[in-house]
Protein backbone atom coordinates (compact mmCIF):
# COMPACT_ATOMS: atom_id res chain seq x y z
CA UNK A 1 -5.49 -0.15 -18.40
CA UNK A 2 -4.80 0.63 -14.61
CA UNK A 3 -0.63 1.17 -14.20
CA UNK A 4 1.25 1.48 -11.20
CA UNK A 5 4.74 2.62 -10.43
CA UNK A 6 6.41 2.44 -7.08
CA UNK A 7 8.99 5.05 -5.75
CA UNK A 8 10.88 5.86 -2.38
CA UNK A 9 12.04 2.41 -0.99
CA UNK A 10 15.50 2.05 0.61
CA UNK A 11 17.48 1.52 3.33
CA UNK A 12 16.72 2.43 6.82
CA UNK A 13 17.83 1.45 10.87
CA UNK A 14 15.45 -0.30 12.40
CA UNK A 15 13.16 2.65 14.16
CA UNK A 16 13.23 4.56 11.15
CA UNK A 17 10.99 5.90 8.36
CA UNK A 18 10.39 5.71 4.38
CA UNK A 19 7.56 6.82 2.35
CA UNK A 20 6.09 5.05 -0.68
CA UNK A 21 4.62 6.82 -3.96
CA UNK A 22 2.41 5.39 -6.12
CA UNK A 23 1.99 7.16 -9.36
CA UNK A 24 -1.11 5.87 -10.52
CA UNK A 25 -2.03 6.26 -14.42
CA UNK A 26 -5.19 4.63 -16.14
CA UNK A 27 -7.72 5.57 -13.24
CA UNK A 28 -8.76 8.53 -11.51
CA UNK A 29 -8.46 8.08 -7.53
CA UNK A 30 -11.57 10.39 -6.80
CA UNK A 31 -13.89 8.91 -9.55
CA UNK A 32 -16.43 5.83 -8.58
CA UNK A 33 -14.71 2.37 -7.69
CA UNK A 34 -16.04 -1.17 -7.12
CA UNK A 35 -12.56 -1.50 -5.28
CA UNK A 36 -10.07 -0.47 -3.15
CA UNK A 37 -6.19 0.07 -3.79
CA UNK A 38 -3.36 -0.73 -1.33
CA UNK A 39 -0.02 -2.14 -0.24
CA UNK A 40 1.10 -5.92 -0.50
CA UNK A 41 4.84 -7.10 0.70
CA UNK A 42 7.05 -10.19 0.08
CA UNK A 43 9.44 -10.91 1.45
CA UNK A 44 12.56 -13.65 0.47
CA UNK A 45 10.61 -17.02 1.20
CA UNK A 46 7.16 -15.56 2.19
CA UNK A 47 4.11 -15.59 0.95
CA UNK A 48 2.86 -11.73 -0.64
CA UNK A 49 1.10 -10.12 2.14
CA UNK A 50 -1.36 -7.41 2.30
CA UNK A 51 -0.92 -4.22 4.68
CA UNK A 52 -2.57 -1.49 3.68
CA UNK A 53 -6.22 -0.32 1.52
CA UNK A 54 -7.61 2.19 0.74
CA UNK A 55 -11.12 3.10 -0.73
CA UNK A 56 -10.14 6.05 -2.45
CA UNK A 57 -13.39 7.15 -3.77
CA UNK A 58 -15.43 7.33 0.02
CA UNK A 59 -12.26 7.28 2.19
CA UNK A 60 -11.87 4.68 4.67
CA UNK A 61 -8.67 2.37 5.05
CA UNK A 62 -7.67 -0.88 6.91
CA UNK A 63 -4.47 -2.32 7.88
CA UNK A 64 -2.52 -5.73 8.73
CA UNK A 65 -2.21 -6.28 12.51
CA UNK A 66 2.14 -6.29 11.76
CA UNK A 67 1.56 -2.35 10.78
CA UNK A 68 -1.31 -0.87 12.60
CA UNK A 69 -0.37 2.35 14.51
CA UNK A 70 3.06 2.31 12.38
CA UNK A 71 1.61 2.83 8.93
CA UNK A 72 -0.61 5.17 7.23
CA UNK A 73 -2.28 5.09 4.14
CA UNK A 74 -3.07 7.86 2.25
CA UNK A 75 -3.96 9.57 -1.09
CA UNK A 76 -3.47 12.57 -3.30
CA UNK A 77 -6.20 13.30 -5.58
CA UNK A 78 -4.77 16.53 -7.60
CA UNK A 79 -1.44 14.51 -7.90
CA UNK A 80 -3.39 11.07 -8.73
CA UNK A 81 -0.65 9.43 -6.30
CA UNK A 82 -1.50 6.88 -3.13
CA UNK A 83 1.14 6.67 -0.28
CA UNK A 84 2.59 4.48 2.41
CA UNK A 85 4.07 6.08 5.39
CA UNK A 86 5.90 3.61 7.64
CA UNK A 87 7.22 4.54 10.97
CA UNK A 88 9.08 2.76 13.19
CA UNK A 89 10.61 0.25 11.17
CA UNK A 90 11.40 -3.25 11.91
CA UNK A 91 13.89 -5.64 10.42
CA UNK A 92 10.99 -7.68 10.19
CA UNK A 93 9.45 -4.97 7.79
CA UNK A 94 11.85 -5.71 5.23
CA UNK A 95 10.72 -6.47 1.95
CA UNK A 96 9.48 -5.84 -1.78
CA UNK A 97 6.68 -3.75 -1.57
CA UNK A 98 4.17 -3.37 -4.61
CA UNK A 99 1.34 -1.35 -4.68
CA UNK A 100 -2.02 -2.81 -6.01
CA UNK A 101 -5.22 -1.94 -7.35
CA UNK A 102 -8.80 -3.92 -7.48
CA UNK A 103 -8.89 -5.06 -4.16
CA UNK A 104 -12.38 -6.42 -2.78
CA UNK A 105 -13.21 -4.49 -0.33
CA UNK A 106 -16.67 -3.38 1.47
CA UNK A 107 -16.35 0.44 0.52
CA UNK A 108 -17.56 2.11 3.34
CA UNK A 109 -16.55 2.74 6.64
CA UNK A 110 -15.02 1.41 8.50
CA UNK A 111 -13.22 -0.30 5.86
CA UNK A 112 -13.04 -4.72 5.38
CA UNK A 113 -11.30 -6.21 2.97
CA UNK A 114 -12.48 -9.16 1.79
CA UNK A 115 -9.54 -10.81 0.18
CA UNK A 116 -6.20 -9.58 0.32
CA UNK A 117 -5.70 -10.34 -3.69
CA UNK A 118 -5.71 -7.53 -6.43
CA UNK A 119 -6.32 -7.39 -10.44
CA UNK A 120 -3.19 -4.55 -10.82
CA UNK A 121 0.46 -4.99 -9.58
CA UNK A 122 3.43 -2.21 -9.91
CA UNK A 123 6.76 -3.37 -10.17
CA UNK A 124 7.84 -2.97 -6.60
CA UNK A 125 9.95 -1.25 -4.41
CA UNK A 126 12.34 -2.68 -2.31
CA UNK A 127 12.68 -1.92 1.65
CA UNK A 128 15.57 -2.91 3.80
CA UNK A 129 15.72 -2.63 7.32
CA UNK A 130 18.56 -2.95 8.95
CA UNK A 131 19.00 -3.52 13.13
């Protein structure tokens, strides 16, 4: 059984910066996957979104239009751990943030996922931004 647990949201000014840790237990990032991992947010009175995946066997990662060239994606094999970094932070950015696993995706590059949905949720995070 996959299991995710979220770490390093808070509070920032708008313009600022947070990283996300996902501590990942139940599946090893650099064996063999039929799917990617990533990022989802909600916010109060939206829909869950997706931002970020990552095919962490063969690399490759894609992003929401909302984050590209703020956030980046990455992964730590030894530590078994996937990250968010988000720069330049919006009030708009605010939100719970969960970190998934099983996303359809087409595992190569460059990366397209085919629905933002997932089979493994953490518990969240929450981010505030504040102007």
């Amino acid at each position: 059984q996959v299991q995710l647990v979220e770490s390093g949201g808070g509070s920032v000014q708008a313009g600022g910066s947070l990283r996300l840790s996902c501590a990942v237990s139940g599946y090893t990032l650099s064996t063999y996957s039929g799917f990617c991992m990533g990022w989802f947010r909600q916010a109060p009175g939206k829909q869950r979104e997706g931002v970020a995946a990552i095919y962490t066997y063969g690399g490759g990662t894609n992003y929401a239009d909302s984050v590209k060239g703020r956030y980046t994606i990455s992964q730590d094999n030894a530590k078994n751990m996937v990250y968010l970094q988000m720069n330049s932070l919006k009030p708009e950015d605010a939100a719970m943030y969960y970190c998934a696993a099983g996303i359809p995706c087409n595992r190569r590059v460059p990366l397209a996922v085919y629905q933002w949905s997932a089979n493994y949720w953490g518990q969240g995070t929450q981010v505030t931004v504040s102007s």
